[in-house]
C-alpha atoms as a PDB file:
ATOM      1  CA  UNK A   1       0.000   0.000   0.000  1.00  0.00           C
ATOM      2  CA  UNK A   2       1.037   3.753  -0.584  1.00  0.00           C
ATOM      3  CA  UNK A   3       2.141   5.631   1.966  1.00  0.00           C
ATOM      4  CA  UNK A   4      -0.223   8.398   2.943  1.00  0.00           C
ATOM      5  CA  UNK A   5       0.731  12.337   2.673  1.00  0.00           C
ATOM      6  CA  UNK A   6      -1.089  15.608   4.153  1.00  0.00           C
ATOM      7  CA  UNK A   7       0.192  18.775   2.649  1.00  0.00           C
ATOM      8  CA  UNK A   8      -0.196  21.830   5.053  1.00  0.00           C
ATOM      9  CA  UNK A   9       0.661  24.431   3.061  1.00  0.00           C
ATOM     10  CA  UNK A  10      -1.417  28.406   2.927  1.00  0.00           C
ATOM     11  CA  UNK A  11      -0.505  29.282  -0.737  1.00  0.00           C
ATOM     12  CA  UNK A  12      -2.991  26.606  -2.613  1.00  0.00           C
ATOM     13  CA  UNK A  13      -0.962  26.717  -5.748  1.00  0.00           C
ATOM     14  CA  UNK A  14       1.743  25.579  -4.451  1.00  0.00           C
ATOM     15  CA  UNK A  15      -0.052  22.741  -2.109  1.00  0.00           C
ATOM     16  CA  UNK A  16      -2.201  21.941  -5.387  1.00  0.00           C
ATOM     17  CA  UNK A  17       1.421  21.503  -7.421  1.00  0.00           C
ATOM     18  CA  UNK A  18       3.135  19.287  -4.592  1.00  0.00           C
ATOM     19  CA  UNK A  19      -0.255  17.650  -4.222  1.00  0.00           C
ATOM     20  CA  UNK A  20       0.327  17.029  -8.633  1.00  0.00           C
ATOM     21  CA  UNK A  21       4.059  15.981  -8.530  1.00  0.00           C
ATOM     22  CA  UNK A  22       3.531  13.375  -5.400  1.00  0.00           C
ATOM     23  CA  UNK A  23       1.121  11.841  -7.719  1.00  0.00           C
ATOM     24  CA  UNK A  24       3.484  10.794  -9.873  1.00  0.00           C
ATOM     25  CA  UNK A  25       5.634   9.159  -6.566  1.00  0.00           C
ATOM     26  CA  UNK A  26       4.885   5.317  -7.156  1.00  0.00           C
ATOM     27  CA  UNK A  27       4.843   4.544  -2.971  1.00  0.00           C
ATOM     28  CA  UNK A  28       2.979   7.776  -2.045  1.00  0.00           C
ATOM     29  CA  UNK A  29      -0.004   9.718  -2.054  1.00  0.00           C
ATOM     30  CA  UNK A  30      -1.682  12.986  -0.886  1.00  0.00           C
ATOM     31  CA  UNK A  31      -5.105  12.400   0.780  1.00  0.00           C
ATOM     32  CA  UNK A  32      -5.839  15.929   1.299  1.00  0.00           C
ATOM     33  CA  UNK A  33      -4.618  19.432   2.022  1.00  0.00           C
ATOM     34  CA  UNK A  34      -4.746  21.881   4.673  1.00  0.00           C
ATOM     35  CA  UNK A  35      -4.322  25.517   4.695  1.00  0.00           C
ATOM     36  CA  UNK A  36      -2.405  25.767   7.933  1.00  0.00           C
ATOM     37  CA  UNK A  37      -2.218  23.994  11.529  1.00  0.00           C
ATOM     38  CA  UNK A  38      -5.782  24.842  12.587  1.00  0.00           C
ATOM     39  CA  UNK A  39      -7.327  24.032   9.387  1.00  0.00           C
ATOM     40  CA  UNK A  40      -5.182  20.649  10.138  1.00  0.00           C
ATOM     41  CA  UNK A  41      -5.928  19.671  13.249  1.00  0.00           C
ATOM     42  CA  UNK A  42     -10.131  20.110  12.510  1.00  0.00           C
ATOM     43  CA  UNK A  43      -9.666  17.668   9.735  1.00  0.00           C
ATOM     44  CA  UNK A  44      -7.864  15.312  11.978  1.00  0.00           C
ATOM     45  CA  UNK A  45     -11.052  15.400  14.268  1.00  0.00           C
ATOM     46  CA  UNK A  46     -13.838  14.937  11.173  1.00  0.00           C
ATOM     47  CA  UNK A  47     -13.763  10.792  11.065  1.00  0.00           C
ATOM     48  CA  UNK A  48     -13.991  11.149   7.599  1.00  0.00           C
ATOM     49  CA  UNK A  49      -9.956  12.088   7.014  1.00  0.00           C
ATOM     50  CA  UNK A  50      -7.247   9.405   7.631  1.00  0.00           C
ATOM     51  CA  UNK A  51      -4.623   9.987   9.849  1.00  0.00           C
ATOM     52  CA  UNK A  52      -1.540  10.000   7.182  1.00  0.00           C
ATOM     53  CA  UNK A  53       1.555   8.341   7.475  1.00  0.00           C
ATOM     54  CA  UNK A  54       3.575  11.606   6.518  1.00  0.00           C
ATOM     55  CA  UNK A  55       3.058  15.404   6.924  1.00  0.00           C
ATOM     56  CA  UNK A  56       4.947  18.215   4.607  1.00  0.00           C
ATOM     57  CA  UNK A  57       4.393  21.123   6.536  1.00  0.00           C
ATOM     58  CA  UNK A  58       5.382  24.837   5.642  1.00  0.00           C
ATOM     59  CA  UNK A  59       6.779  26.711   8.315  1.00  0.00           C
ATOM     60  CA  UNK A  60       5.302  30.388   7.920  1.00  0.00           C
ATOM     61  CA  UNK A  61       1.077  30.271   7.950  1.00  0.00           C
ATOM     62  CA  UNK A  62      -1.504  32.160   9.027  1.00  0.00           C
ATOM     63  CA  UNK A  63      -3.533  31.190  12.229  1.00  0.00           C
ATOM     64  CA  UNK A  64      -1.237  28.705  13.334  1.00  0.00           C
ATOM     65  CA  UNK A  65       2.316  28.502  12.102  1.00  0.00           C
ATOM     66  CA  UNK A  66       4.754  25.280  11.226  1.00  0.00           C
ATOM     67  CA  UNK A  67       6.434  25.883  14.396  1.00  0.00           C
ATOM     68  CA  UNK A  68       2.760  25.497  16.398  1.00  0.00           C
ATOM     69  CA  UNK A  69       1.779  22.371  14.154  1.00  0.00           C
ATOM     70  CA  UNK A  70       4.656  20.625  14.723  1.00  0.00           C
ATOM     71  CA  UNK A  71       4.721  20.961  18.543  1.00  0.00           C
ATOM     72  CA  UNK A  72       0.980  19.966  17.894  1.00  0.00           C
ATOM     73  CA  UNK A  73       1.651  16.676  16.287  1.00  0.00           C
ATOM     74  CA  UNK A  74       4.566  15.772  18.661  1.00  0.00           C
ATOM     75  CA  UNK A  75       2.502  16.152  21.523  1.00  0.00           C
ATOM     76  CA  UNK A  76      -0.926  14.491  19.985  1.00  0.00           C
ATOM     77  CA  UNK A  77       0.261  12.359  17.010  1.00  0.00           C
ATOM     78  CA  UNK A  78       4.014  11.101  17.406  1.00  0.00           C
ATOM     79  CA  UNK A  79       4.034   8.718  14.675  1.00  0.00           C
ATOM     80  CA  UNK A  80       3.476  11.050  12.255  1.00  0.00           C
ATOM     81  CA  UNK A  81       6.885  11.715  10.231  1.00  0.00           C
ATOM     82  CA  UNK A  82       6.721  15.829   9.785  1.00  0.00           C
ATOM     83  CA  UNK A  83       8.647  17.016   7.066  1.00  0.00           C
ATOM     84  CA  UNK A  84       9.480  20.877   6.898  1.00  0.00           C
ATOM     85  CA  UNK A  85       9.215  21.799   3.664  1.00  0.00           C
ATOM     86  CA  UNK A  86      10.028  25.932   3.319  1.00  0.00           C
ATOM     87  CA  UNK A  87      11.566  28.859   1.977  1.00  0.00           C
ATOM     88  CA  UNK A  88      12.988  29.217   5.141  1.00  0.00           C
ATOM     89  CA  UNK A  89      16.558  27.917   5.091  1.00  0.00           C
ATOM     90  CA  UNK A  90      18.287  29.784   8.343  1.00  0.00           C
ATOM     91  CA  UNK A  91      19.991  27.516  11.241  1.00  0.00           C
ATOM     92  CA  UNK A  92      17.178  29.533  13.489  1.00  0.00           C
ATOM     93  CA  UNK A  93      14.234  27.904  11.616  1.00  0.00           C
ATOM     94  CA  UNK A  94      16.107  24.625  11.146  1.00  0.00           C
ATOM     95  CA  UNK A  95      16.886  24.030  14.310  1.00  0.00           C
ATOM     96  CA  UNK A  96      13.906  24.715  15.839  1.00  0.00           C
ATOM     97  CA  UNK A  97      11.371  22.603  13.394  1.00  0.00           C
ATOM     98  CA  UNK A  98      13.923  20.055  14.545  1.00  0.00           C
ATOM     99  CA  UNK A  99      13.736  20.443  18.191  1.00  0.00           C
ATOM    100  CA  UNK A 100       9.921  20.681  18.002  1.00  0.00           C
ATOM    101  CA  UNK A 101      10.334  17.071  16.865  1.00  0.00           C
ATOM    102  CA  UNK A 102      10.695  17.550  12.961  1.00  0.00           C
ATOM    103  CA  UNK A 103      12.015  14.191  10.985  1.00  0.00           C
ATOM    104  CA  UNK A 104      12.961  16.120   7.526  1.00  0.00           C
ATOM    105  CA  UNK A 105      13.570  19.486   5.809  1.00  0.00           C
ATOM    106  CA  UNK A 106      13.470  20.406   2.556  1.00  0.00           C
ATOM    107  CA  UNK A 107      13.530  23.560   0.481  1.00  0.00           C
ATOM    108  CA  UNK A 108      10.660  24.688  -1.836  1.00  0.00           C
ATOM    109  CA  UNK A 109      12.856  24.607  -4.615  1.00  0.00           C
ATOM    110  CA  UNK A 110      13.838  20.914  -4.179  1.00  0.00           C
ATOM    111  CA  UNK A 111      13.659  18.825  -7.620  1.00  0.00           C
ATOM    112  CA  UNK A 112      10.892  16.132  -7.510  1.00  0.00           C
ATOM    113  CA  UNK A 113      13.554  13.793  -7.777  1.00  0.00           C
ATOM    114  CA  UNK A 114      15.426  14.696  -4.441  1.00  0.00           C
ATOM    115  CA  UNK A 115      11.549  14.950  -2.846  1.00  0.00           C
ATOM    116  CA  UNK A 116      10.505  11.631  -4.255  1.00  0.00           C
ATOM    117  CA  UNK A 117      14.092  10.346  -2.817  1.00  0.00           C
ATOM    118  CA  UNK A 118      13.450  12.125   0.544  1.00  0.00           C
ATOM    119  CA  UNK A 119      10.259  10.783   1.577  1.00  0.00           C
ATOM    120  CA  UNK A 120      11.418   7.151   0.625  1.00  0.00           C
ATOM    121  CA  UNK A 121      14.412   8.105   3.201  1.00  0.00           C
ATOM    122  CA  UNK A 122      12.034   9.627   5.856  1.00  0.00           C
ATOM    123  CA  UNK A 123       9.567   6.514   4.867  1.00  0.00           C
ATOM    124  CA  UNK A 124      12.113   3.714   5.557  1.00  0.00           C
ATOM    125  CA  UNK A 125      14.989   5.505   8.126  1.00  0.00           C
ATOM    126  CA  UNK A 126      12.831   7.537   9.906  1.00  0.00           C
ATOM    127  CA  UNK A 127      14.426  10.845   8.935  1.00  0.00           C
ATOM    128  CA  UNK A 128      15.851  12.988   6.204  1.00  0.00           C
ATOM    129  CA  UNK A 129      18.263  16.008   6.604  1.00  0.00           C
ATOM    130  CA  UNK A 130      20.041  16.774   3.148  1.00  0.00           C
ATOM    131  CA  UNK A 131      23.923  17.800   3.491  1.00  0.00           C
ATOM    132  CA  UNK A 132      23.361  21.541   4.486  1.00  0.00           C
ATOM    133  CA  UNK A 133      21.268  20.989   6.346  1.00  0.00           C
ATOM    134  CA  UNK A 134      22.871  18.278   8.623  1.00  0.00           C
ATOM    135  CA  UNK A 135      25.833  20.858   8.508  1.00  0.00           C
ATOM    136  CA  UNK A 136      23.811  23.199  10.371  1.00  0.00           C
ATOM    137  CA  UNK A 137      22.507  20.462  13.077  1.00  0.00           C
ATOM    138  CA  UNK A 138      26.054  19.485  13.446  1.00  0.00           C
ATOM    139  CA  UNK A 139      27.569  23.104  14.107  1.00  0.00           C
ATOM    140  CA  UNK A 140      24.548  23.626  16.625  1.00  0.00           C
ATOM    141  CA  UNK A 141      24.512  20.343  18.576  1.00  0.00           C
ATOM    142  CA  UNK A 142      27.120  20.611  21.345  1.00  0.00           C
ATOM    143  CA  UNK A 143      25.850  18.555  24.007  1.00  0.00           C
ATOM    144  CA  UNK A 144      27.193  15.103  23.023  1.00  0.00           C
ATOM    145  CA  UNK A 145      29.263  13.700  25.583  1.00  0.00           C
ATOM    146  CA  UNK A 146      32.419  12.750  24.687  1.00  0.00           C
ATOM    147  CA  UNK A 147      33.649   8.678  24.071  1.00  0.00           C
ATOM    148  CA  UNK A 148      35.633   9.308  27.910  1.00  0.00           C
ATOM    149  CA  UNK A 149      35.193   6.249  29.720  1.00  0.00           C
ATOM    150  CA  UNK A 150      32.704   4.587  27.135  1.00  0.00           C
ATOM    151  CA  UNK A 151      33.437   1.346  25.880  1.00  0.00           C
ATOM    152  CA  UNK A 152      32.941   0.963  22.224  1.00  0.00           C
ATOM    153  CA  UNK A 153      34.377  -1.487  19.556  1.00  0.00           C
ATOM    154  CA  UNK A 154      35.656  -1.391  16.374  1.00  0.00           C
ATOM    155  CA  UNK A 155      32.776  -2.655  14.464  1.00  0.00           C
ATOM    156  CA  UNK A 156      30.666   0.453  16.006  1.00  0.00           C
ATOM    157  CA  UNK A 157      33.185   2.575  15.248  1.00  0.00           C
ATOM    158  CA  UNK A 158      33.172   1.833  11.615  1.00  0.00           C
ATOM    159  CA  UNK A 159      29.443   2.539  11.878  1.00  0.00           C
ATOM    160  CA  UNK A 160      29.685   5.439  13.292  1.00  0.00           C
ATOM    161  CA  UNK A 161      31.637   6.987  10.658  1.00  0.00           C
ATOM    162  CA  UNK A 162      28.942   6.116   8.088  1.00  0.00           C
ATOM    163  CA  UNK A 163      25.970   7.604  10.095  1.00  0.00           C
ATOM    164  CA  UNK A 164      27.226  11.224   9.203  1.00  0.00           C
ATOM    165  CA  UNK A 165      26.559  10.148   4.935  1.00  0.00           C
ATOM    166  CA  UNK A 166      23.327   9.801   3.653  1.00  0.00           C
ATOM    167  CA  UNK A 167      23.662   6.373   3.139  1.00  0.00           C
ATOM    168  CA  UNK A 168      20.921   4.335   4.265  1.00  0.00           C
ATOM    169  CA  UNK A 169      20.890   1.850   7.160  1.00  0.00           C
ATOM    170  CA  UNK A 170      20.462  -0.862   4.298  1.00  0.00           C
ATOM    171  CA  UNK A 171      23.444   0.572   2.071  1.00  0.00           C
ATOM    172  CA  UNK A 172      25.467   0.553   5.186  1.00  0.00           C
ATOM    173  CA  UNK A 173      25.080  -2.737   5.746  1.00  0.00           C
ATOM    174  CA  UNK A 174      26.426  -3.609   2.378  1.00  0.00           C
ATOM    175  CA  UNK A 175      29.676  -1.695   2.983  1.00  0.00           C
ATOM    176  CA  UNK A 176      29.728  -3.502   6.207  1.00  0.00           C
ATOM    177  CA  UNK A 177      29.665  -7.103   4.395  1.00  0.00           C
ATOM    178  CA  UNK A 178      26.862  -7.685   7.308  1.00  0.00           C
ATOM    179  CA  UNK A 179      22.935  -7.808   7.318  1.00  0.00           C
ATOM    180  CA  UNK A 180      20.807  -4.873   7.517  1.00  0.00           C
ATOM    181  CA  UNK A 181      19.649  -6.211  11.151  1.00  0.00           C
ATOM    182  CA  UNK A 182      23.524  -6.526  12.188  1.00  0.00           C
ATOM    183  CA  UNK A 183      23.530  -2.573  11.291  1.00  0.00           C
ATOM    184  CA  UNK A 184      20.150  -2.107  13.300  1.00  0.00           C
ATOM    185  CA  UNK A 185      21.885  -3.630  16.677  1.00  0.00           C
ATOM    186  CA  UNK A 186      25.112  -1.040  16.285  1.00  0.00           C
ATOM    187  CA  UNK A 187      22.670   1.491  16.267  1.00  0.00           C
ATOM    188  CA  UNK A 188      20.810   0.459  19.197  1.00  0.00           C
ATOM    189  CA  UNK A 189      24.038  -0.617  21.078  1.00  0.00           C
ATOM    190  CA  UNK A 190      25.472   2.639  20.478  1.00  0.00           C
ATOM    191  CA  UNK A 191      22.000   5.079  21.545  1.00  0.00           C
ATOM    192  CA  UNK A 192      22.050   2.684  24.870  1.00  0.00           C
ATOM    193  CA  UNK A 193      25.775   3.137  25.994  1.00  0.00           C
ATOM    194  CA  UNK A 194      25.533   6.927  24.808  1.00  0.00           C
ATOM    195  CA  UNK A 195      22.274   8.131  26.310  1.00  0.00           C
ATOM    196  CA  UNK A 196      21.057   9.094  22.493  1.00  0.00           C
ATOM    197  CA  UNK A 197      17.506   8.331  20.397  1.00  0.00           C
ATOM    198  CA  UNK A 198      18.384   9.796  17.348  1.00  0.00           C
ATOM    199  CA  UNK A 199      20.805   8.730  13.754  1.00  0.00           C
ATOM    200  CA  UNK A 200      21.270  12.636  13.801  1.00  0.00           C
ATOM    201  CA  UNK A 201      22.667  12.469  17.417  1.00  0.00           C
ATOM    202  CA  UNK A 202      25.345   9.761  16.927  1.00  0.00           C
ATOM    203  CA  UNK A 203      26.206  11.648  13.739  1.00  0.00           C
ATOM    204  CA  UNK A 204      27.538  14.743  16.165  1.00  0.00           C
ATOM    205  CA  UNK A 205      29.228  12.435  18.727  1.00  0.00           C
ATOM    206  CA  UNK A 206      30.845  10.744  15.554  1.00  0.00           C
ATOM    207  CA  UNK A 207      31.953  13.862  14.632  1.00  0.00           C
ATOM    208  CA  UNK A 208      32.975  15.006  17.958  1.00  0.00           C
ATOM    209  CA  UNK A 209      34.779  12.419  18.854  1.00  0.00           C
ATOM    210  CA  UNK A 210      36.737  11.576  15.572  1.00  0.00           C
ATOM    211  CA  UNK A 211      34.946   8.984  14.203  1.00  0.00           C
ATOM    212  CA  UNK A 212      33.221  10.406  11.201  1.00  0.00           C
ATOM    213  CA  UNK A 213      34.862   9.570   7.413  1.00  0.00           C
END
């Protein structure tokens, strides 16, 4: 089955043209549109709408604004994966879509190719953050501990110098010469001994520490 999309989005020609080029996505599709986080959040409560699977929300709206929607949908629906998707490209709005509990963020004048490749990423991993804008998440994280005192072996290590590509968890696994499940227990080895919940968080210890490629 296709994965379901909401677009939340004020300017309609621009919804109605995301809402046209998703259409085209072979594992996706928008169910309906809303005009910003109020709008949103009544068609949530009319039993008629699904709940979708995946949200690309624009940050600056009327009424109520990305930042307020995605606080929203942490707090009342956490298995939705939010996308940003904005003109807004600044480490201020980054990093706070983010910390509001954001799993993606894209530009407005992404190609459909690098959207259709996005929400396949966010679909499967969980998240998407292209290159610049891991860059910024990287220069503004600085609360990582550092490896001190933390037992951790060479096979993580050479894992966590892949998490900071955009290789996925599958692709990693290949390098690896192990199976994609092998790759799943680093990760989860790793988050316990390090206190973290997040790819995007052992990225910056990776970094941090020396690990990354």
């Amino acid at each position: 089955m296709k994965k379901t999309i909401v677009i939340v989005d004020d300017h309609v020609l621009i919804a109605k043209a995301l809402e046209g080029i998703i259409g085209n996505f072979e594992e996706f599709e928008v169910i309906y549109v809303a005009e910003n986080g109020k709008d949103l959040i009544e068609k949530f409560e009319n039993s008629n709408n699904k709940i979708p699977d995946i949200i690309l929300l624009d940050i600056s709206m009327p009424i109520m604004d990305g930042f307020e929607t995605v606080l929203w949908l942490r707090e009342n629906h956490p298995d939705i994966k939010v996308m940003a998707l904005s003109m807004q490209g600044d480490d201020k709005s980054v990093i706070k879509m983010i910390k509001h509990g954001a799993k993606g963020y894209l530009l407005k004048n992404t190609h459909p190719k690098e959207l259709e490749n996005a929400l396949l990423r966010l679909s499967n991993d969980g998240f998407f953050y292209p290159d610049w804008a891991s860059k910024i998440i990287f220069a503004n994280m600085n609360n990582v501990d550092s490896a001190n005192n933390i037992k951790i072996s060479e096979r993580e290590k050479e894992f966590l110098k892949y998490t900071v590509t955009e290789l996925s968890y599958k692709e990693i696994a290949d390098i690896m010469c192990c199976s994609p499940r092998t790759v799943e227990s680093y990760r989860d080895q790793l988050c316990e001994k390090l206190d973290l919940k997040t790819r995007v968080g052992l990225a910056v210890f990776a970094i941090k520490n020396g690990f990354a490629v």
